[in-house]
N, C-alpha and C. Protein backbone atom coordinates (compact mmCIF):
# COMPACT_ATOMS: atom_id res chain seq x y z
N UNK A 1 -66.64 43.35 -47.30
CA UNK A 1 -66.99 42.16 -46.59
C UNK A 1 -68.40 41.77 -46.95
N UNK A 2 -68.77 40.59 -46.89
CA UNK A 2 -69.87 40.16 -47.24
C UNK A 2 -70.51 40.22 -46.12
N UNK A 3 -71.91 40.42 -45.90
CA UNK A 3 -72.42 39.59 -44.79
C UNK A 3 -73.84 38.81 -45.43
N UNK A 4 -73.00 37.36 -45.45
CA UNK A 4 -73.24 36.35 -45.93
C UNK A 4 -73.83 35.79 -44.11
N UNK A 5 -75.03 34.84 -44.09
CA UNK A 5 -74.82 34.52 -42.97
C UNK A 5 -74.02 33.28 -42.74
N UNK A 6 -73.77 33.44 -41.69
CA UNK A 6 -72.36 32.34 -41.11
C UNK A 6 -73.24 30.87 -41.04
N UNK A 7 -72.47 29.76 -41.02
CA UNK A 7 -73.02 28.23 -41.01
C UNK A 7 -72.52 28.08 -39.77
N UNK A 8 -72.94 26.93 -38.89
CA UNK A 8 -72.69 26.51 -37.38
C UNK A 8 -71.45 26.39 -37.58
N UNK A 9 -71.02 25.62 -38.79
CA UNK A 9 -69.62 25.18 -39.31
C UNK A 9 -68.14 26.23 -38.56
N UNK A 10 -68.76 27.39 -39.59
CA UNK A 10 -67.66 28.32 -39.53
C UNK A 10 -67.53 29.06 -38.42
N UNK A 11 -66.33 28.79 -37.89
CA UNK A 11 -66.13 29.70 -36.67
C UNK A 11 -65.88 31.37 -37.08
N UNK A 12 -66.10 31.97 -36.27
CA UNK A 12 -65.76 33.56 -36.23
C UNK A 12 -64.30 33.45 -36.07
N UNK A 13 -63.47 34.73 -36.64
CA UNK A 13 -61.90 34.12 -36.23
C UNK A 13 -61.68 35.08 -34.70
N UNK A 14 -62.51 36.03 -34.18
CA UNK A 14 -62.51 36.37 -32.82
C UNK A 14 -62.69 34.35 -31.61
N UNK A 15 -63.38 34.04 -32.20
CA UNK A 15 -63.98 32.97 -31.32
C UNK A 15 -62.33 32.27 -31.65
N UNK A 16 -62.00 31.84 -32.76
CA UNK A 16 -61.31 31.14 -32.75
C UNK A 16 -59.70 31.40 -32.21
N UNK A 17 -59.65 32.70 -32.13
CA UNK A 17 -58.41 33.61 -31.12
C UNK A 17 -59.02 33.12 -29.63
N UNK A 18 -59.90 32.94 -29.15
CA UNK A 18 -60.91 33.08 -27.58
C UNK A 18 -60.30 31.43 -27.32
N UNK A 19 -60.68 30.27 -28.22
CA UNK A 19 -60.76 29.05 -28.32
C UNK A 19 -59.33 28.86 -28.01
N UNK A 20 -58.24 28.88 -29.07
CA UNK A 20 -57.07 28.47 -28.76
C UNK A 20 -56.44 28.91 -27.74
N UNK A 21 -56.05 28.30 -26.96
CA UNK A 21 -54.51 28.53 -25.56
C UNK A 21 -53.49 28.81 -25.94
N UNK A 22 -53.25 30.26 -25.55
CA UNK A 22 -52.06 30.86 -25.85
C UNK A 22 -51.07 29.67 -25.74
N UNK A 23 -50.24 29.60 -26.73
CA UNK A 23 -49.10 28.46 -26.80
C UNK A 23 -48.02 28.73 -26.16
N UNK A 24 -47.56 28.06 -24.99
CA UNK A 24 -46.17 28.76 -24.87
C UNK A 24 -45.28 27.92 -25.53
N UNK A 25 -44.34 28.37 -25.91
CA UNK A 25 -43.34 27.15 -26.95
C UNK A 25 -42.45 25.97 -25.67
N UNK A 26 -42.77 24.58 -26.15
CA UNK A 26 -42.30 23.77 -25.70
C UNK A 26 -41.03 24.07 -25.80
N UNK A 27 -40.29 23.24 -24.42
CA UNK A 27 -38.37 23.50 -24.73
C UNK A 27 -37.73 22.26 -25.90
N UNK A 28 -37.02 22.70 -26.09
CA UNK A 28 -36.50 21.56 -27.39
C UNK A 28 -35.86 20.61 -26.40
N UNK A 29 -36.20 19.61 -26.53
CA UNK A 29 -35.72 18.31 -25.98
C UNK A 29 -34.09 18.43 -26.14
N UNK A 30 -33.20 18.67 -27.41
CA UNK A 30 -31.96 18.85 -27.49
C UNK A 30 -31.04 19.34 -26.81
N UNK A 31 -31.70 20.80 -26.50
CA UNK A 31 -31.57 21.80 -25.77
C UNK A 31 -31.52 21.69 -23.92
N UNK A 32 -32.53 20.89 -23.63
CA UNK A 32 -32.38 20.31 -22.39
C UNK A 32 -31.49 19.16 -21.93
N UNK A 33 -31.34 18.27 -23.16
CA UNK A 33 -30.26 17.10 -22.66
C UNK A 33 -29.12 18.25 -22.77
N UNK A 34 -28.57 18.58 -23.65
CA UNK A 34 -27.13 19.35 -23.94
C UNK A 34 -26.68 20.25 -22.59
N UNK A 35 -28.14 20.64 -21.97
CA UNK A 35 -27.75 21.31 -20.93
C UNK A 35 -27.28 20.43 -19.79
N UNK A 36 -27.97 19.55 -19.48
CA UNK A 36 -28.01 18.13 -18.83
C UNK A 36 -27.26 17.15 -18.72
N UNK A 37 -26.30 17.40 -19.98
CA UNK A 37 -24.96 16.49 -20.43
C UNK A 37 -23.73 17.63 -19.83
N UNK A 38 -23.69 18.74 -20.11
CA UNK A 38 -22.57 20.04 -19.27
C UNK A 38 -22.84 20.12 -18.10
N UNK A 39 -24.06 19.77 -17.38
CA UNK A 39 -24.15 19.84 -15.80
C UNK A 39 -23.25 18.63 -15.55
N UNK A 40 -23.62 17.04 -15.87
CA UNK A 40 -23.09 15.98 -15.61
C UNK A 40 -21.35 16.07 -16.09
N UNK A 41 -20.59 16.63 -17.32
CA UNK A 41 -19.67 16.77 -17.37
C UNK A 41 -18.85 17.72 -16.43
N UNK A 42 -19.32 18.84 -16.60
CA UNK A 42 -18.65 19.83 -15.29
C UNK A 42 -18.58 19.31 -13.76
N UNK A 43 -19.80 18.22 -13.44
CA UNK A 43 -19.76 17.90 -12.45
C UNK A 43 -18.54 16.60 -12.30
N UNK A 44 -18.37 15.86 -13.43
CA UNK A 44 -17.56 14.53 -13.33
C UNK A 44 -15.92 15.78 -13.15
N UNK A 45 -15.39 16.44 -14.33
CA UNK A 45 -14.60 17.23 -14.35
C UNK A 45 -14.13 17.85 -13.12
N UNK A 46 -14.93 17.94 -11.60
CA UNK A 46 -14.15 18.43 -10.70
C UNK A 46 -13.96 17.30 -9.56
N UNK A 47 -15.02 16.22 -10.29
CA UNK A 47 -14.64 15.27 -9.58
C UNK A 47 -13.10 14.43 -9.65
N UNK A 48 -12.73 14.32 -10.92
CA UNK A 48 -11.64 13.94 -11.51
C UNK A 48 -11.00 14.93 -10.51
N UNK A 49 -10.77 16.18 -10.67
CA UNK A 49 -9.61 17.24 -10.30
C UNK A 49 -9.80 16.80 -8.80
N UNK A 50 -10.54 16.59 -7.94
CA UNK A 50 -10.37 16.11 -6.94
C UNK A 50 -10.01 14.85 -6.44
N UNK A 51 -9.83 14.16 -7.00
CA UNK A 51 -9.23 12.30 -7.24
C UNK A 51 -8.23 12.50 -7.32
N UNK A 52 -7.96 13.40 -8.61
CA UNK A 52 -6.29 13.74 -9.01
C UNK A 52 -5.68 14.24 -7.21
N UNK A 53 -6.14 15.45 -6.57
CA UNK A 53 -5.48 15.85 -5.71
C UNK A 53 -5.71 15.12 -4.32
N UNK A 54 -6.41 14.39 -4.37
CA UNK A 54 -6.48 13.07 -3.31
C UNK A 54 -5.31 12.73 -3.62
N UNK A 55 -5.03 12.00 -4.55
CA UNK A 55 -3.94 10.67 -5.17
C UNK A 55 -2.88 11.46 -4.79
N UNK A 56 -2.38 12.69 -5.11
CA UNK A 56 -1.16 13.10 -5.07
C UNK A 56 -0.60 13.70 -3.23
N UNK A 57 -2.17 14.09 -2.76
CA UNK A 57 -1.71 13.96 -1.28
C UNK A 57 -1.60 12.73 -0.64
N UNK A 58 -2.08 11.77 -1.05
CA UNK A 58 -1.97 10.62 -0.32
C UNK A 58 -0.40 10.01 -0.73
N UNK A 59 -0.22 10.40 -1.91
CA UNK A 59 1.30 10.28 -2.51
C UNK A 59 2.34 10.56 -1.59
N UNK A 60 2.38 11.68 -1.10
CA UNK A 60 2.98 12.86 -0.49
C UNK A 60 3.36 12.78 0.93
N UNK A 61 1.93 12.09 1.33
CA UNK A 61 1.94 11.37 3.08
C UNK A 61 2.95 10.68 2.78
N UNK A 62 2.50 9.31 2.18
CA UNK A 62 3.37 8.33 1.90
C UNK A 62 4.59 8.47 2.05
N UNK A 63 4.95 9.44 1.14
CA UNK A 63 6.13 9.32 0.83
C UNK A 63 7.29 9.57 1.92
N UNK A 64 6.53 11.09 2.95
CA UNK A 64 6.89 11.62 4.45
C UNK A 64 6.89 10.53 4.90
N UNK A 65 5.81 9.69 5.09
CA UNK A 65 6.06 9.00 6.46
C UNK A 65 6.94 7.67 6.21
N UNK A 66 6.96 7.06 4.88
CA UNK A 66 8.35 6.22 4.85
C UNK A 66 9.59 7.11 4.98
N UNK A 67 10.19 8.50 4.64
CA UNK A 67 11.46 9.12 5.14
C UNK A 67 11.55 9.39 6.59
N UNK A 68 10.49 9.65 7.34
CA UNK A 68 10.27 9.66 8.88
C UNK A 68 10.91 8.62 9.21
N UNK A 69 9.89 6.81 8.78
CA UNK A 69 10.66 5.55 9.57
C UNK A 69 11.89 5.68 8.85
N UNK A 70 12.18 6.10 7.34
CA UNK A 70 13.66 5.50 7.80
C UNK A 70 14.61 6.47 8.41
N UNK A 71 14.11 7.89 8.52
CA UNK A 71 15.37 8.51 9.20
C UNK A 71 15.22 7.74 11.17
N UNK A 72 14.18 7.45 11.69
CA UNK A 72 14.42 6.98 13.08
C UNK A 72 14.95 5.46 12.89
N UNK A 73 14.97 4.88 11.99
CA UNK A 73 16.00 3.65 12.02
C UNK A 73 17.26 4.15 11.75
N UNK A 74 17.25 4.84 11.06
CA UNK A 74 19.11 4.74 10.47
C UNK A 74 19.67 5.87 11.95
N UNK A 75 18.59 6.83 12.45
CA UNK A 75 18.76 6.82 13.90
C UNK A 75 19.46 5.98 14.76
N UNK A 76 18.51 5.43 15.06
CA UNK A 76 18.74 4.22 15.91
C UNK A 76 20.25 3.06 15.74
N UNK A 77 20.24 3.36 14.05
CA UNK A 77 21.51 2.52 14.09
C UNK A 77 22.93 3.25 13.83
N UNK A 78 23.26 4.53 14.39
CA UNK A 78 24.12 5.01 14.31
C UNK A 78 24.94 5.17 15.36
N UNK A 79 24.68 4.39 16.76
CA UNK A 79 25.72 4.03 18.08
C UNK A 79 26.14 2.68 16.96
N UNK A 80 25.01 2.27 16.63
CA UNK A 80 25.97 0.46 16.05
C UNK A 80 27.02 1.24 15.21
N UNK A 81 26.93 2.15 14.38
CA UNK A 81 28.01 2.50 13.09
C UNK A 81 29.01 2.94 13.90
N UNK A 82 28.95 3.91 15.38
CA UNK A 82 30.20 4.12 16.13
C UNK A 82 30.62 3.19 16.57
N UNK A 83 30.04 1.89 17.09
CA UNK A 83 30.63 0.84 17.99
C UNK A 83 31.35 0.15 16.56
N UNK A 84 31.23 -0.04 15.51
CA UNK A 84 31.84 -0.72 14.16
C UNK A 84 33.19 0.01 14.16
N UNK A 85 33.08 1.66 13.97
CA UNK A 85 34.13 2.10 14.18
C UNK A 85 35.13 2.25 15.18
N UNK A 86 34.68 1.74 16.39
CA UNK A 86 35.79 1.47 17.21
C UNK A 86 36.57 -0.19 17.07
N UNK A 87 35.78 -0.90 16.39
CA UNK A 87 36.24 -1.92 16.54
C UNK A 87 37.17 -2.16 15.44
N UNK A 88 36.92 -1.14 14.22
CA UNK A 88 37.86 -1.49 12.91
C UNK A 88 38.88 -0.27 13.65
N UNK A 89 39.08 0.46 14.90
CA UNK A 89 40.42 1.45 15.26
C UNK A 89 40.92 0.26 15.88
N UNK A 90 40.44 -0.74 16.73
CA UNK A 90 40.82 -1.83 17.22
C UNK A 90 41.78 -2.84 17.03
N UNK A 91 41.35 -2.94 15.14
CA UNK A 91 41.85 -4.13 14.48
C UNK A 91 43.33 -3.20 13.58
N UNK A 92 43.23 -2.30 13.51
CA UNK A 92 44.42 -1.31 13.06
C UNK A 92 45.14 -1.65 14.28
N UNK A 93 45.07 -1.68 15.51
CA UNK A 93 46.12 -1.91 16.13
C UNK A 93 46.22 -3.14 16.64
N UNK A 94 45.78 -4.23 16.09
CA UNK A 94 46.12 -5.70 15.93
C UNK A 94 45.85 -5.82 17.52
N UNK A 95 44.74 -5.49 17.96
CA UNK A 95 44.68 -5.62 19.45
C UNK A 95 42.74 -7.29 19.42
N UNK A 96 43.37 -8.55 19.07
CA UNK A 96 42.47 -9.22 18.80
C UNK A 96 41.39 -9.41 19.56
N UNK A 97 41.80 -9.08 21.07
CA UNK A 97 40.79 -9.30 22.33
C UNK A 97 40.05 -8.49 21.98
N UNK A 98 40.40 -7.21 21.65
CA UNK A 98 39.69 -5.99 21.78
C UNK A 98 38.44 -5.69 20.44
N UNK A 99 39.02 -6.07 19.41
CA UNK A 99 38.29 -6.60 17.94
C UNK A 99 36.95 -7.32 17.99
N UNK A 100 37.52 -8.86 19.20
CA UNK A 100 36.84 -9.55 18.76
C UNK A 100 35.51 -8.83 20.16
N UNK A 101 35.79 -8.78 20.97
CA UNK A 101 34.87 -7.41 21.81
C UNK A 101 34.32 -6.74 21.14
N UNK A 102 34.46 -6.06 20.34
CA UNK A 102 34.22 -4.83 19.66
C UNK A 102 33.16 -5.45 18.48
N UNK A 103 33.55 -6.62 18.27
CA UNK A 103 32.44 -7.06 16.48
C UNK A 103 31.34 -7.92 17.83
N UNK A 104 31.29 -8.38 18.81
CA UNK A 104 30.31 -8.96 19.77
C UNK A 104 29.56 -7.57 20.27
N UNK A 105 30.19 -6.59 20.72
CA UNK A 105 29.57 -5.28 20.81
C UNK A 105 28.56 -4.65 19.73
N UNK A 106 29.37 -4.72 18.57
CA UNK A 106 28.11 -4.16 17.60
C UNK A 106 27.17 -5.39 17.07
N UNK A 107 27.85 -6.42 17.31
CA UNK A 107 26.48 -7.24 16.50
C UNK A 107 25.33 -7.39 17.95
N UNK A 108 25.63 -7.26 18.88
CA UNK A 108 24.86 -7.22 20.06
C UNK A 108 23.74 -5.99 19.75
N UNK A 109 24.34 -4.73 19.88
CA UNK A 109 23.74 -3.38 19.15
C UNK A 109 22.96 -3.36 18.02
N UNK A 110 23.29 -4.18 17.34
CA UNK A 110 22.40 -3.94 15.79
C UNK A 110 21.73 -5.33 16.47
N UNK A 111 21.64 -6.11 17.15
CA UNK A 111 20.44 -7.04 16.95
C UNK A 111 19.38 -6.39 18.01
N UNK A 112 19.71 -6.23 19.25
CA UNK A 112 18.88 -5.15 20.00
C UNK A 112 18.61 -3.71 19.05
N UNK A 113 18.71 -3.69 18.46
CA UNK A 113 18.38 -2.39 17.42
C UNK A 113 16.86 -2.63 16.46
N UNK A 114 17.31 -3.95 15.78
CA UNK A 114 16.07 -4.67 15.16
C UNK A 114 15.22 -5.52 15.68
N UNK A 115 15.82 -5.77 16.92
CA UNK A 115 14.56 -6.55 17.90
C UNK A 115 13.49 -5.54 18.31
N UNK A 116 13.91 -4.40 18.85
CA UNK A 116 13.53 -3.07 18.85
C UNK A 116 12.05 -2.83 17.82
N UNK A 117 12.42 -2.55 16.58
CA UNK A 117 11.97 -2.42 15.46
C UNK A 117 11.13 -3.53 14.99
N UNK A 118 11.19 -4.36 15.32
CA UNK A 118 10.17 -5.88 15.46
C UNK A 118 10.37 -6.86 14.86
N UNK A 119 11.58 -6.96 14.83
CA UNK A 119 12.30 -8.04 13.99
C UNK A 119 12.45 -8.92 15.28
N UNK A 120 11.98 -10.51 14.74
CA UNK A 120 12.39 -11.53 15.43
C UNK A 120 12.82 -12.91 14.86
N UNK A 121 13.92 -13.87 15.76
CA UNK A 121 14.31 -14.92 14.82
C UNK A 121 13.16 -15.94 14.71
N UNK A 122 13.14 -16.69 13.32
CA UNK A 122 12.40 -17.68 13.62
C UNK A 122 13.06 -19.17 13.76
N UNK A 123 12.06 -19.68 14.86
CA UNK A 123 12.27 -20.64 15.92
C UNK A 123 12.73 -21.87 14.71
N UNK A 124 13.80 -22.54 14.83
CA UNK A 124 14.38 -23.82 14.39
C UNK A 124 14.53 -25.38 15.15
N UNK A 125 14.09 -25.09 16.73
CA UNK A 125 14.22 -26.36 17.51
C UNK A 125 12.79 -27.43 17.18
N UNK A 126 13.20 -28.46 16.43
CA UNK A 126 11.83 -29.07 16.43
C UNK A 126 11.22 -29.63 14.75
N UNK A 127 10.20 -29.33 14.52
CA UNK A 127 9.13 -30.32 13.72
C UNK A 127 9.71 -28.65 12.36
N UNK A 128 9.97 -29.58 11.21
CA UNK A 128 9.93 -28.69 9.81
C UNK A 128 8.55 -28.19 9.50
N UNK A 129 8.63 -26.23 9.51
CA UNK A 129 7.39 -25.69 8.86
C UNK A 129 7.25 -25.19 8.00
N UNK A 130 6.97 -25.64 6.38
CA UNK A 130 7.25 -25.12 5.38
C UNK A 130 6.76 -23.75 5.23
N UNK A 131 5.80 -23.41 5.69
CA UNK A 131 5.64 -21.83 5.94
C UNK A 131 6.79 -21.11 6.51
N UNK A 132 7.76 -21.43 7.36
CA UNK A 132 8.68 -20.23 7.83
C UNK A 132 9.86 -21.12 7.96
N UNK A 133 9.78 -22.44 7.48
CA UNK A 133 11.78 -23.05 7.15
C UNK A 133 11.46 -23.17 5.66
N UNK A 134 13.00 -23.53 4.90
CA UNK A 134 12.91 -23.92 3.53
C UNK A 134 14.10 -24.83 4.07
N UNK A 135 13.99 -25.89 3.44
CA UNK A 135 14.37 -27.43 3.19
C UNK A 135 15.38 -27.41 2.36
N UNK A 136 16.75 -26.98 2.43
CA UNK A 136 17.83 -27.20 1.40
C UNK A 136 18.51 -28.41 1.17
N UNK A 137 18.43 -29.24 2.68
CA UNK A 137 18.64 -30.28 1.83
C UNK A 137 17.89 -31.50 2.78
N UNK A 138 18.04 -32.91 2.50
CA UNK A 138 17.20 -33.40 3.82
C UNK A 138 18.25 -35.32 3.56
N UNK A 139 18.58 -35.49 5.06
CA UNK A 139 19.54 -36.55 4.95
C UNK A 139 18.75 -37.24 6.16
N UNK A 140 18.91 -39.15 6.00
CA UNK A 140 17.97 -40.06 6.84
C UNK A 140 19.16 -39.57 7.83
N UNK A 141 18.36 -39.79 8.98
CA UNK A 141 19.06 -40.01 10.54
C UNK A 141 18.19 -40.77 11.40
N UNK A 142 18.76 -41.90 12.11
CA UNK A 142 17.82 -42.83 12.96
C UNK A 142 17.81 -41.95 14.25
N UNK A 143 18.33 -41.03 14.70
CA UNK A 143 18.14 -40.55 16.09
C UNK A 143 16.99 -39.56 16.01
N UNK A 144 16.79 -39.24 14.58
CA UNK A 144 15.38 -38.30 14.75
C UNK A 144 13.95 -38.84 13.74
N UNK A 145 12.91 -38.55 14.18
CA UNK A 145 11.97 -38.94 13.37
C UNK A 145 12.18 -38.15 11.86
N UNK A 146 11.22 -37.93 10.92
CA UNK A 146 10.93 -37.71 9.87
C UNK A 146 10.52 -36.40 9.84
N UNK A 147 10.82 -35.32 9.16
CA UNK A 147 10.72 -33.93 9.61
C UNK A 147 11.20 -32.65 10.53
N UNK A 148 12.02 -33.52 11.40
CA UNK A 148 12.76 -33.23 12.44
C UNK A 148 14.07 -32.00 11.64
N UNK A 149 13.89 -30.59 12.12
CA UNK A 149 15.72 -29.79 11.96
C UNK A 149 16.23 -30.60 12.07
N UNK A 150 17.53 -30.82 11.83
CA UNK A 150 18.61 -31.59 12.40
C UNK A 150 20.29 -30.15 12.08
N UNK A 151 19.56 -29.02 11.03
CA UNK A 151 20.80 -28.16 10.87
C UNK A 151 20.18 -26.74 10.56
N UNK A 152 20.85 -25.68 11.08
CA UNK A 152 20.46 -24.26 10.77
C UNK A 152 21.31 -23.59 9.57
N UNK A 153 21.35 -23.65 8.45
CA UNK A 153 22.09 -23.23 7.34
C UNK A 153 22.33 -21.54 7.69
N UNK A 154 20.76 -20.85 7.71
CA UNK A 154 21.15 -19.82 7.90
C UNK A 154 19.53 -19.23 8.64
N UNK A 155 19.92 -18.21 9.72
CA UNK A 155 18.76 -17.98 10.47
C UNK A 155 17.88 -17.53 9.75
N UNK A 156 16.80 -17.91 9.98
CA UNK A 156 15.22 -16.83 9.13
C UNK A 156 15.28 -16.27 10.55
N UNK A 157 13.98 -15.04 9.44
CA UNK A 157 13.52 -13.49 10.24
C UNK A 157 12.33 -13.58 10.28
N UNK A 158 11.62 -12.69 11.22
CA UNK A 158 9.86 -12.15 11.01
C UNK A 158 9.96 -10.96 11.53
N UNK A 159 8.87 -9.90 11.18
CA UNK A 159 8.38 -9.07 11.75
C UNK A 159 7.27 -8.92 11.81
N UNK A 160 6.61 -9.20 13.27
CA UNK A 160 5.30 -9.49 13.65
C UNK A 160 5.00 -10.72 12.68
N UNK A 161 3.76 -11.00 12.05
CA UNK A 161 3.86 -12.24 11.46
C UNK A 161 4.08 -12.73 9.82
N UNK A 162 4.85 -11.88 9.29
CA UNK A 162 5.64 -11.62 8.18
C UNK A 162 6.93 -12.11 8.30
N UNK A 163 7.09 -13.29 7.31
CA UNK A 163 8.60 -13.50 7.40
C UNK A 163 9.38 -12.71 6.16
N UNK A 164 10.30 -12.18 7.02
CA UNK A 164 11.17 -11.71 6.01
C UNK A 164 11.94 -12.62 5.39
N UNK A 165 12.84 -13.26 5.62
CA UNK A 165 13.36 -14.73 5.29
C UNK A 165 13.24 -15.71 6.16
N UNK A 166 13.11 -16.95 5.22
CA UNK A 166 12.70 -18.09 5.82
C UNK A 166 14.16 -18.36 6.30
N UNK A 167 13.82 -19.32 7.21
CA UNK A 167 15.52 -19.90 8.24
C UNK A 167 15.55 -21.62 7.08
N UNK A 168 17.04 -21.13 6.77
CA UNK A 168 17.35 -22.22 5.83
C UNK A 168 17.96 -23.61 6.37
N UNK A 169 17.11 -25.09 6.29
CA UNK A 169 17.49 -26.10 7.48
C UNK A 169 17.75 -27.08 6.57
N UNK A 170 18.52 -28.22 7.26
CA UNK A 170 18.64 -29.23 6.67
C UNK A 170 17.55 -30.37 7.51
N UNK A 171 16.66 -31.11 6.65
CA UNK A 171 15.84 -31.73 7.79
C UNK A 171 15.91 -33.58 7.72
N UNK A 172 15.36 -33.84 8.48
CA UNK A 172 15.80 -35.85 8.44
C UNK A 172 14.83 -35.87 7.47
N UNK A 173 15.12 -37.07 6.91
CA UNK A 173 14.27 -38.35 6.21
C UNK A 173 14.31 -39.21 6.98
């Protein structure tokens, strides 16, 4: 080794070990998204699996509770299916009083059955409502104004305020 004397310049390489801050190694930017992208995927991934098993229980309700209403309707309408069958033992023995009793009996039964259930007729006395009549055909008459029923083709339905079918009328011109 020389001992040359040193210039202000040159550092000692002790000083210059003293000077620098131990480095700790930065994280690789790559390395942190990639980790950052598998947190966010694993996390979407059980979210999915839980959507999926939402959807399929809500499926499942569904599906129970429409076989529920219809097993308590088809319930409900199985005195009408006995009262039908007494009336077709009725008509086997050509007994017409008793027949025609018997088809007033069950259609009585099955309409108290769906009145029940919330079926109601809709109203035909009066002013044409294209929301709940349909107009099949329409003929002048001087005894009624313009818009006026004047014929019930065939009854409309509602339940609650849903028409199931409109009541089919013939109305004036």
């Amino acid at each position: 080794m020389t001992d040359e004397p040193r210039t202000e310049e040159e550092p000692r390489l002790d000083e210059l070990a003293e000077e620098a801050p131990a480095e700790t190694p930065e994280p690789d930017p790559l390395v942190e998204l990639t980790r950052e992208r598998d947190e966010y995927l694993d996390s979407l991934q059980r979210l999915k699996a839980e959507f999926d098993n939402y959807r399929k229980r809500a499926a499942r309700e569904q599906s129970e509770f429409a076989a529920r209403a219809s097993e308590g309707l088809v319930k409900e309408l199985l005195p009408v299916l006995d009262d039908l069958e007494r009336a077709l033992e009725a008509a086997e023995d050509h007994e017409e009083a008793k027949l025609e009793e018997g088809v007033r009996l069950v259609h009585r039964a099955l309409a108290d059955t769906l009145q029940r259930e919330g079926l109601a007729e809709i109203e035909t006395n009066g002013k044409f409502d294209p929301h709940v009549h349909e107009a099949l055909l329409s003929q002048p008459d001087d005894d009624f104004e313009t818009g006026h029923i004047l014929q019930v083709i065939q009854k409309g339905y509602r339940i609650g305020e849903k028409v199931l079918r409109p009541a089919r009328v013939i109305v004036a011109e």
